[in-house]
Protein backbone atom coordinates (compact mmCIF):
# COMPACT_ATOMS: atom_id res chain seq x y z
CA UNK A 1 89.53 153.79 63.70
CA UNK A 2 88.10 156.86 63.17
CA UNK A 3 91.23 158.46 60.85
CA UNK A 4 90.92 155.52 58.79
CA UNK A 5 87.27 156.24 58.30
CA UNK A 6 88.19 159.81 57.69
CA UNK A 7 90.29 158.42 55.10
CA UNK A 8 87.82 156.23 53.26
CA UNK A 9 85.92 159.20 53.26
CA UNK A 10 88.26 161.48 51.65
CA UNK A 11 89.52 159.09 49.21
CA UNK A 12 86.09 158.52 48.11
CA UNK A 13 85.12 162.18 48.27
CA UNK A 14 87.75 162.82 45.65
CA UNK A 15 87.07 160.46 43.58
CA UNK A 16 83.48 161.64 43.26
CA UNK A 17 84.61 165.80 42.69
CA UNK A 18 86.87 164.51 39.74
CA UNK A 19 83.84 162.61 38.35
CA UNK A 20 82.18 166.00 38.57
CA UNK A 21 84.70 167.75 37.55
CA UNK A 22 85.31 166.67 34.26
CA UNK A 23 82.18 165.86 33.54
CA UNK A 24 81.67 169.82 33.94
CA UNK A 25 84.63 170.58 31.47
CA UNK A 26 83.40 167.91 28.75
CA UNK A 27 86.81 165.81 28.74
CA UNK A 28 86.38 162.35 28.64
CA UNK A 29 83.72 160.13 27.37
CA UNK A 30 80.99 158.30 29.02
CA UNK A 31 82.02 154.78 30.43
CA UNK A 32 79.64 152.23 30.84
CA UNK A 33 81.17 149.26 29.53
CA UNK A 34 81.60 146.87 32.13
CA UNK A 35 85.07 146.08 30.34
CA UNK A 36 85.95 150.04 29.92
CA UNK A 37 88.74 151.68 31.47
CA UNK A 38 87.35 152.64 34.38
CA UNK A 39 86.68 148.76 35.40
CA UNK A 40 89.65 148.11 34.42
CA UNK A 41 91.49 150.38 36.40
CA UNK A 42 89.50 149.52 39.24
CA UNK A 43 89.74 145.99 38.72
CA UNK A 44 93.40 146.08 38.74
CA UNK A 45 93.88 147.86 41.45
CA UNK A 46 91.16 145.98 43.69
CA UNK A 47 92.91 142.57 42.51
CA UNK A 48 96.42 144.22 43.88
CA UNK A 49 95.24 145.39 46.88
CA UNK A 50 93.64 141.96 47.82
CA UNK A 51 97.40 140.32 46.96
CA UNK A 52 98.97 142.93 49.18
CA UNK A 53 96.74 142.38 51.67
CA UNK A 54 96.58 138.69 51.40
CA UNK A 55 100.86 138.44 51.44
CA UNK A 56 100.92 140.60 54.66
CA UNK A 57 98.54 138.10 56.37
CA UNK A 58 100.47 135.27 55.26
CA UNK A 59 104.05 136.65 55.24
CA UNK A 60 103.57 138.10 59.10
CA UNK A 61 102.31 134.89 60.61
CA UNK A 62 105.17 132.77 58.80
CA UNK A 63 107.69 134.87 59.66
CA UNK A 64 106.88 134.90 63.68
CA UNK A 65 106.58 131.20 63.49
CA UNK A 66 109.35 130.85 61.92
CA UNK A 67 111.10 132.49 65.18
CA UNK A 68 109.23 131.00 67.51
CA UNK A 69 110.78 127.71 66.66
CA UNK A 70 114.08 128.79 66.68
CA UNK A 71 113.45 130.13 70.50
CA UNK A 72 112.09 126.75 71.28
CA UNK A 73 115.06 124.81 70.09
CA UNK A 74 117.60 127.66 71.83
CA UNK A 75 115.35 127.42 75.23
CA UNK A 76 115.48 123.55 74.56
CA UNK A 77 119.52 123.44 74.43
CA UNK A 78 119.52 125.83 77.44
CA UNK A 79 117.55 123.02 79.83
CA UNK A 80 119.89 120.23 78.77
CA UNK A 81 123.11 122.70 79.38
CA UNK A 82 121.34 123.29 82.27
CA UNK A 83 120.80 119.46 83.47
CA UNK A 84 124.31 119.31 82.60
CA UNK A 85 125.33 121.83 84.90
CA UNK A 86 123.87 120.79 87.58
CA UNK A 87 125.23 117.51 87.48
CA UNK A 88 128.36 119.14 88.68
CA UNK A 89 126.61 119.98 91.89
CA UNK A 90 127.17 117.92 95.05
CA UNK A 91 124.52 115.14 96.22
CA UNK A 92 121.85 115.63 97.10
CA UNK A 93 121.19 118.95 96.11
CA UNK A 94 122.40 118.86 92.47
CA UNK A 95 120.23 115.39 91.97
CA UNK A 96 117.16 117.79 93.36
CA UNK A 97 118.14 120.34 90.93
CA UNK A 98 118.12 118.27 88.14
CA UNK A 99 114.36 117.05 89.31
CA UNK A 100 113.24 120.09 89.11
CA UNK A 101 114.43 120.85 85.59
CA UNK A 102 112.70 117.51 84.44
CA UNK A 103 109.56 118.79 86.15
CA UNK A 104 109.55 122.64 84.37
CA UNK A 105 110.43 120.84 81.16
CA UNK A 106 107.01 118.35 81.74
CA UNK A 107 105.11 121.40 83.25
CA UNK A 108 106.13 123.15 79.84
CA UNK A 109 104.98 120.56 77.38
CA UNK A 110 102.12 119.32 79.17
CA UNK A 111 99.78 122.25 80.35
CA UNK A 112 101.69 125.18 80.03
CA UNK A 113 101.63 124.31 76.15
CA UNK A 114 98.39 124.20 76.04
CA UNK A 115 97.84 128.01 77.56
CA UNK A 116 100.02 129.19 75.13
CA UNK A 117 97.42 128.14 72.48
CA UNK A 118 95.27 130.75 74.44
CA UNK A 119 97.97 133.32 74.62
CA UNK A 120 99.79 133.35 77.83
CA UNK A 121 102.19 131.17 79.90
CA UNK A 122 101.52 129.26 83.14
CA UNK A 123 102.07 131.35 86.78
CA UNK A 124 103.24 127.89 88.39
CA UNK A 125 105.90 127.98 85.33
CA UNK A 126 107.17 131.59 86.80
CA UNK A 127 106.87 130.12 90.50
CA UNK A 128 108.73 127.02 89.65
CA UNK A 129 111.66 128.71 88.02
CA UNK A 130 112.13 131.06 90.94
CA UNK A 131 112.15 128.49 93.43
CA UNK A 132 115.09 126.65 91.37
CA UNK A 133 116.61 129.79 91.22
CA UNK A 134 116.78 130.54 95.31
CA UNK A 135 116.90 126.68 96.10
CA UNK A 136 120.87 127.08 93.47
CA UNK A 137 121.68 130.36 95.01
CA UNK A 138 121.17 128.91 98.71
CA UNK A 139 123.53 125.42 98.21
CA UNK A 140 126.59 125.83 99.89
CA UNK A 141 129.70 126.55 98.33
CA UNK A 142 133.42 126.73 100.16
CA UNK A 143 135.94 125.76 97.40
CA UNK A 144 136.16 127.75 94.12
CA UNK A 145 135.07 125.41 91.86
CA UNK A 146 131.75 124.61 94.22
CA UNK A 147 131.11 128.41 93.24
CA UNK A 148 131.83 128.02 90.08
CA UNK A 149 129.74 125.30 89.43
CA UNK A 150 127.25 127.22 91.78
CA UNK A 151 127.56 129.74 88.77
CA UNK A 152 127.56 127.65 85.86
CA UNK A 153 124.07 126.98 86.69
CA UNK A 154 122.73 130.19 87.69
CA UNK A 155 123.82 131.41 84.34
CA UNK A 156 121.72 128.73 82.67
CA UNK A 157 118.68 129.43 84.76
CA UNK A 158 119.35 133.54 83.95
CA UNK A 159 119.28 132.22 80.35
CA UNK A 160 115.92 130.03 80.79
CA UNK A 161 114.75 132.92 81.96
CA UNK A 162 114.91 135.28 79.31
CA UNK A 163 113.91 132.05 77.13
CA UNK A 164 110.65 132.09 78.72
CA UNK A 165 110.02 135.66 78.59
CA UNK A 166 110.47 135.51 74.61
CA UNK A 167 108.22 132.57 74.57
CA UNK A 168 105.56 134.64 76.05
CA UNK A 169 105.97 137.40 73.65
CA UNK A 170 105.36 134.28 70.74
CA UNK A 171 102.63 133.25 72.80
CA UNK A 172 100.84 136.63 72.82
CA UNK A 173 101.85 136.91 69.05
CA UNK A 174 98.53 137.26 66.65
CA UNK A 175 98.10 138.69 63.33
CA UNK A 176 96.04 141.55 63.50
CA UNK A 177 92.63 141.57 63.72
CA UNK A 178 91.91 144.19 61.56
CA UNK A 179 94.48 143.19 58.61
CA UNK A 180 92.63 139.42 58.73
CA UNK A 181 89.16 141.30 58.21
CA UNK A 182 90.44 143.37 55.97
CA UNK A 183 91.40 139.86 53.87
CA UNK A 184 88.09 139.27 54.01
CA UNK A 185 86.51 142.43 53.09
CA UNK A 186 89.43 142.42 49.90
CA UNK A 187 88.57 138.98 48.60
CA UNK A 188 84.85 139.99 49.25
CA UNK A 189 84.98 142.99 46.64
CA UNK A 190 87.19 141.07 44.25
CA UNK A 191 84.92 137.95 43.86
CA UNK A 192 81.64 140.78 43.29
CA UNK A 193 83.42 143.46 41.31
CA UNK A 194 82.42 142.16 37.94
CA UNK A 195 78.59 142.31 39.01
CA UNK A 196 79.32 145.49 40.76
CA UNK A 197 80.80 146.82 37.10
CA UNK A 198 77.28 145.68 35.32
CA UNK A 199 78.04 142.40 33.97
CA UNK A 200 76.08 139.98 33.70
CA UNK A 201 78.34 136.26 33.14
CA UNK A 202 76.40 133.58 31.71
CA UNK A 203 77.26 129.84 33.07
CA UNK A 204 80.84 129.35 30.80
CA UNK A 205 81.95 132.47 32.03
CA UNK A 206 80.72 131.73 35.89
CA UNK A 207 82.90 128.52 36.36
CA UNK A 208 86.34 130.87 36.40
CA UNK A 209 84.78 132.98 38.29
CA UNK A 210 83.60 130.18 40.79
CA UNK A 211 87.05 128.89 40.27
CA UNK A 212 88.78 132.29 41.68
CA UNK A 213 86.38 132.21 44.33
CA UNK A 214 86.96 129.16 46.02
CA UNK A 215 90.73 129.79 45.87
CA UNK A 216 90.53 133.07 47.36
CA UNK A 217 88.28 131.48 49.74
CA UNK A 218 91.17 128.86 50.64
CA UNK A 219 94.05 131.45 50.89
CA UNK A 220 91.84 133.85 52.94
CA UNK A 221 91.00 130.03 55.55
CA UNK A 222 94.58 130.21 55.30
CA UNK A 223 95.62 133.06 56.63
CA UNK A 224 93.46 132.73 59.90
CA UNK A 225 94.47 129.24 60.26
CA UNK A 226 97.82 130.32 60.34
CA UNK A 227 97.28 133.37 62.44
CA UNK A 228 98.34 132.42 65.69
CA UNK A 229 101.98 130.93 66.29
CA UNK A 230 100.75 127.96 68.47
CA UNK A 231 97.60 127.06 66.92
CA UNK A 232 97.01 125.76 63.33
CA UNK A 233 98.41 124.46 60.39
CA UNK A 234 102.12 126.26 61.09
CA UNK A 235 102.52 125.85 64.95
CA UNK A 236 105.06 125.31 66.80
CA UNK A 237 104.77 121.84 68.59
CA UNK A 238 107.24 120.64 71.33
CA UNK A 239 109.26 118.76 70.00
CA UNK A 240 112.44 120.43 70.63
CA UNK A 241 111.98 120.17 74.31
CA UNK A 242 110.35 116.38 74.03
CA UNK A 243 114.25 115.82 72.53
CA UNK A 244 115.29 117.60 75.27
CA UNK A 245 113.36 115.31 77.46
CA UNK A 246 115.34 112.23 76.13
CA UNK A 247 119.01 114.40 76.75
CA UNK A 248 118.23 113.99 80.02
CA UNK A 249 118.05 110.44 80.81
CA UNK A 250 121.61 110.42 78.87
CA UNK A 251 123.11 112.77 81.31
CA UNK A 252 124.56 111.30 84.21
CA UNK A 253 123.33 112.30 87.63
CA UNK A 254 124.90 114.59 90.55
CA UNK A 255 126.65 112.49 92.92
C-alpha cells in the first residue's frame, strides 16, 4: 500500500514540475479549454485506464470460473469411476463403500456447497473421505484380483482427493479487492472528468453523459457480481455431480 501511494505521489509530483517547468521557459500556450489538448489527453487516457481496469475485473473472474467447472465435471466423473470400482468389491463391504460415496456426493451438493459460497469446504467432507479411505485399505484381500480391485479404488479415492483440494483453491478464489475498488474509483473519475475539465453540459449534452454513466455503472455491478466463482451471475452450480448422482442408481451394486 504504501509504494503505491509513493507512486501516486511521484507520478503526480512530475506532472506538476513539468507544468512549472515550461511554464518557466515560455513553451507552450495556456490551456483552458475544457476541449484543449490537455483534456484530451487526459480524457483518453482516463477512459483507457477505466477499460483496462474494467477487462481485468471481468476477464480474471471468467477465466477462474471457467476452470472451476471443468474441475467439477472431472471430480464428478471421478465419483462415478469410483462407484464403479467399488462395485467390484465383495459384499458387504463394497455395497458400504458405494454408500458412502452416495453420502460425500449429497454432503457435497447439499451443505458443503453452500460453504463454498463463503469460501471454504466442509471438515466433515475431509473426515468422510478419510474414513472411506482406511475403511478400502482395511477390506481383505487374498487373490490378486481382490487387490487389484482393492487398488482400483484407492486410486479413485487418491484422485477425489486431489479433486477436492482444487475445489478448495476455486472456493477461496476472489477477484481482488483492491482491483474491484479500483473499478470503482476508474468509472468514478471518468463519469466527472468533463466537470473536473470546466465544462459546464447543458441538458442535450447531459443525456450521453447520463447514458455512459449508467452503463459504466452496470459493467462496474458486473464485475462484483461476478467476482466470486460460486456466487453470482457466473457460478458454478452442481450440476455435474447432481448427473453424477443419477450414474449411480445405473450402476449395479457389489455383490
Amino acid at each position: 500500500m504504501l509504494v503505491c501511494i509513493l507512486a501516486v505521489v511521484t507520478a503526480v509530483g512530475v506532472v506538476i514540475v513539468a507544468a512549472l517547468l515550461f511554464r518557466k521557459s515560455g513553451r507552450g500556450t495556456d490551456d483552458g479549454d475544457p476541449g484543449g489538448a490537455t483534456a484530451g489527453h487526459a480524457g483518453s487516457m482516463l477512459s483507457a485506464l477505466f477499460l483496462l481496469v474494467f477487462a481485468i475485473a471481468i476477464v480474471v473472474p471468467w477465466t477462474t470460473a471457467d476452470s472451476a467447472r471443468e474441475n467439477a465435471y472431472s471430480e464428478s466423473r471421478v465419483l462415478v469411476e469410483a462407484y464403479w470400482a467399488a462395485s467390484a468389491l465383495p459384499a458387504p463391504e463394497g455395497r458400504e463403500v458405494q454408500a458412502d460415496l452416495r453420502g460425500y456426493t449429497d454432503l457435497l451438493v447439499g451443505n458443503e456447497w453452500r460453504l463454498m459460497k463463503k469460501g471454504h469446504l466442509s471438515a466433515e467432507g475431509d473426515t468422510r473421505l478419510n474414513a472411506l479411505r482406511s475403511k478400502v485399505l482395511g477390506l481383505p484381500a487374498v487373490t490378486d484380483d481382490q487387490k487389484d480391485d482393492r487398488t482400483a479404488v484407492l486410486e479413485q479415492i487418491q484422485a477425489l482427493s486431489a479433486a477436492r483440494g482444487q475445489r478448495e483453491m476455486d472456493a477461496g478464489s476472489n477477484s481482488p479487492v483492491g482491483l474491484l475498488y479500483m473499478t470503482i474509483f476508474a468509472g468514478i473519475i471518468v463519469m466527472i472528468f468533463p466537470f473536473l475539465a470546466g465544462a459546464r453540459p447543458r441538458v442535450m449534452t447531459l443525456v450521453p453523459l447520463c447514458v455512459m454513466a449508467a452503463m459504466l455503472g452496470a459493467g462496474i455491478y458486473l464485475a462484483f457480481n461476478i467476482a466470486h466463482t460460486y456466487t453470482g451471475a457466473l457460478r458454478v452450480r452442481t450440476d455435474a455431480y447432481v448427473a453424477a448422482q443419477h450414474q449411480f442408481q445405473q450402476i449395479p451394486e457389489s455383490r
